[in-house]
C-alpha atoms as a PDB file:
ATOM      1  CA  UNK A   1     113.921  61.198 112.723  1.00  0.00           C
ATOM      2  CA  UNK A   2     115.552  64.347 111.519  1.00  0.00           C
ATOM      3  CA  UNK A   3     113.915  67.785 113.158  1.00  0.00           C
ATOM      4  CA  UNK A   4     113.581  70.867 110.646  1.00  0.00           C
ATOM      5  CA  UNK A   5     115.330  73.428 111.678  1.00  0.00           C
ATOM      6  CA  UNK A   6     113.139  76.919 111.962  1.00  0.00           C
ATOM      7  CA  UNK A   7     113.788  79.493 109.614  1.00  0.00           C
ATOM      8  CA  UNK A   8     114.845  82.614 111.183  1.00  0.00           C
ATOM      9  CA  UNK A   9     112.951  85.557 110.609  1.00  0.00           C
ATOM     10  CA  UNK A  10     114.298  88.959 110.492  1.00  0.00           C
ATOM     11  CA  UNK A  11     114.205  91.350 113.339  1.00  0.00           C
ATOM     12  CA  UNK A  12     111.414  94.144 112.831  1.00  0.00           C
ATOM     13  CA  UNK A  13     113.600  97.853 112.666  1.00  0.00           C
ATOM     14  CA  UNK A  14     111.361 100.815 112.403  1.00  0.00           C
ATOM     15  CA  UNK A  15     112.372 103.103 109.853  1.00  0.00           C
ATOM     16  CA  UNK A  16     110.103 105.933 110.641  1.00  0.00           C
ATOM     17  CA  UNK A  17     108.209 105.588 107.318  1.00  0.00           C
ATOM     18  CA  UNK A  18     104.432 106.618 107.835  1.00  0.00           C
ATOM     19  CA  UNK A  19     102.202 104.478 105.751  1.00  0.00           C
ATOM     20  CA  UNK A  20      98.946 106.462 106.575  1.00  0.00           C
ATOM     21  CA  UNK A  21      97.972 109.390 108.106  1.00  0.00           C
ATOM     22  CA  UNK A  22      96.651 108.666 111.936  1.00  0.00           C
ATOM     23  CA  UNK A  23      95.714 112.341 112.885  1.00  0.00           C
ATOM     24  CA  UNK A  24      92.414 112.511 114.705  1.00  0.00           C
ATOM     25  CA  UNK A  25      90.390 114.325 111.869  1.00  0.00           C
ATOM     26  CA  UNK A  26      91.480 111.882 109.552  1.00  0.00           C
ATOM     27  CA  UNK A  27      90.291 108.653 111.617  1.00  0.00           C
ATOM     28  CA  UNK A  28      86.655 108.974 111.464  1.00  0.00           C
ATOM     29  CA  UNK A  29      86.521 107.778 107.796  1.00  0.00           C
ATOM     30  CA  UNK A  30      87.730 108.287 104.545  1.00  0.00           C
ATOM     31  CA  UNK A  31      86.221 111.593 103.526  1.00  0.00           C
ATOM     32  CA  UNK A  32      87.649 113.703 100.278  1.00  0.00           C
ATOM     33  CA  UNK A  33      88.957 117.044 101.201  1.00  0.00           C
ATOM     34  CA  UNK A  34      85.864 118.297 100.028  1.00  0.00           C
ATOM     35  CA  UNK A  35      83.620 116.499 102.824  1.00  0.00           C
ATOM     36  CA  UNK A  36      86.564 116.987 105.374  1.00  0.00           C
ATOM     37  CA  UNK A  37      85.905 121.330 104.465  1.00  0.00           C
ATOM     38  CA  UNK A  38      82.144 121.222 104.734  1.00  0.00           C
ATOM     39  CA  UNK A  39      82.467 119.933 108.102  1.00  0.00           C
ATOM     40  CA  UNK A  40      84.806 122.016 109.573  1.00  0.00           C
ATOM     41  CA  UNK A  41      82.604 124.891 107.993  1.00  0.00           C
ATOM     42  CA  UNK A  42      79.904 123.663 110.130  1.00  0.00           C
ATOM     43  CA  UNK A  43      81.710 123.288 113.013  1.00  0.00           C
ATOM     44  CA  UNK A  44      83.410 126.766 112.967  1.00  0.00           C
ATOM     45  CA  UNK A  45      79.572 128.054 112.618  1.00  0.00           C
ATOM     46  CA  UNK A  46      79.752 127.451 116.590  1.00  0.00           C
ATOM     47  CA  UNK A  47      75.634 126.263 116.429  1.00  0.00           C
ATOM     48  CA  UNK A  48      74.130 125.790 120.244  1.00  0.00           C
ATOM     49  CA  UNK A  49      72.155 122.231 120.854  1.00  0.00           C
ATOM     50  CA  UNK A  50      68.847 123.926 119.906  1.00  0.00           C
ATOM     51  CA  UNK A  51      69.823 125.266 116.784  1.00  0.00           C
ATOM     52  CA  UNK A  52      71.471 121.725 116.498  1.00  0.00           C
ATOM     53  CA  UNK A  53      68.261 119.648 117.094  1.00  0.00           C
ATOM     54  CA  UNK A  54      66.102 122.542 114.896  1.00  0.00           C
ATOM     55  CA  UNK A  55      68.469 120.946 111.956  1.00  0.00           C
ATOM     56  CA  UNK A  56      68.428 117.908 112.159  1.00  0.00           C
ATOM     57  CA  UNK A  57      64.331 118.072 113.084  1.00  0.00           C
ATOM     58  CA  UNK A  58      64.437 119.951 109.613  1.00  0.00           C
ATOM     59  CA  UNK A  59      66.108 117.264 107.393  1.00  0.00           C
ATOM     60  CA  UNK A  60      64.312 114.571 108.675  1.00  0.00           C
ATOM     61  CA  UNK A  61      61.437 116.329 108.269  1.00  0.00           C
ATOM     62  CA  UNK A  62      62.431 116.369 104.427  1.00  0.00           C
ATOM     63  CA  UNK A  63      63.448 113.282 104.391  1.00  0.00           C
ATOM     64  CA  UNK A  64      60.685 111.464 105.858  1.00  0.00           C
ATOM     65  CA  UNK A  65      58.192 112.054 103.158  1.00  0.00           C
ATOM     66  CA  UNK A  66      60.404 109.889 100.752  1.00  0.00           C
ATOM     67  CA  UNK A  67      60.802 106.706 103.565  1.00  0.00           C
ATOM     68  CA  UNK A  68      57.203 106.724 103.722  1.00  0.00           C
ATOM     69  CA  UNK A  69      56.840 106.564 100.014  1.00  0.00           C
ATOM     70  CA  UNK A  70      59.328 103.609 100.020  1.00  0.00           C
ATOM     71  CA  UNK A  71      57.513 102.051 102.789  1.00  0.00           C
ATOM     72  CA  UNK A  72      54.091 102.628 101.202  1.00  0.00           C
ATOM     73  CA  UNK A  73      55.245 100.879  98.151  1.00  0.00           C
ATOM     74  CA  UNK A  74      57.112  98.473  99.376  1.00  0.00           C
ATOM     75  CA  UNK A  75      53.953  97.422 101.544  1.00  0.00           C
ATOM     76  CA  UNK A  76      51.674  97.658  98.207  1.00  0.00           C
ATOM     77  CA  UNK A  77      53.832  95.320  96.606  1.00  0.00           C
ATOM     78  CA  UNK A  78      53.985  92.867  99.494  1.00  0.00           C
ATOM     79  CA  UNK A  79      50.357  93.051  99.466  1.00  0.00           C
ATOM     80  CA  UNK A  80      49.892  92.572  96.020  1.00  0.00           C
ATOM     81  CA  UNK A  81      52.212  89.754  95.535  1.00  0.00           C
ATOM     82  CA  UNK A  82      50.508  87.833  99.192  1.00  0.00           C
ATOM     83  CA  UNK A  83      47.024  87.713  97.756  1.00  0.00           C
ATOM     84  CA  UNK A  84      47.936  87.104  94.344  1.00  0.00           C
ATOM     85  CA  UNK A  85      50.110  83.972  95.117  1.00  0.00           C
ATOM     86  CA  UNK A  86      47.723  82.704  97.862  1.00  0.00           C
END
């Protein structure tokens, strides 16, 4: 029986070439320069953790009205479809 012989590969030489950028604002997603701006204007706005927790309270507080309209309907549906198929 013959053996192949392996094919050699070629040795790996680093060229310096970046392929993407690894900074550290850069590695928590891929966020336009317009997202990346809006951030760093809230975080040069210096907020404490109460004024922190008053906002996000705040937009949940907006939010939630909508979640429990999905849920409500969602649950009406459910409902619906349950006793009409039973």
């Amino acid at each position: 029986m013959k053996r192949k012989e392996k094919k050699q590969k070629p040795e790996f030489v680093d060229d310096g070439r970046t392929i993407a950028n690894m900074d550290y604002e850069n590695i928590t997603g891929y966020k336009s320069k317009e997202e990346r701006q809006k951030h760093e204007e809230l975080r040069s706005l210096n907020l404490s953790k109460k004024e922190r927790r008053a906002l996000y309270k705040a937009s949940m507080a907006q939010f939630l009205p909508a979640f429990l309209c999905f849920v409500a309907a969602f649950s009406l549906i459910f409902l619906v479809l349950y006793f009409l198929m039973r």
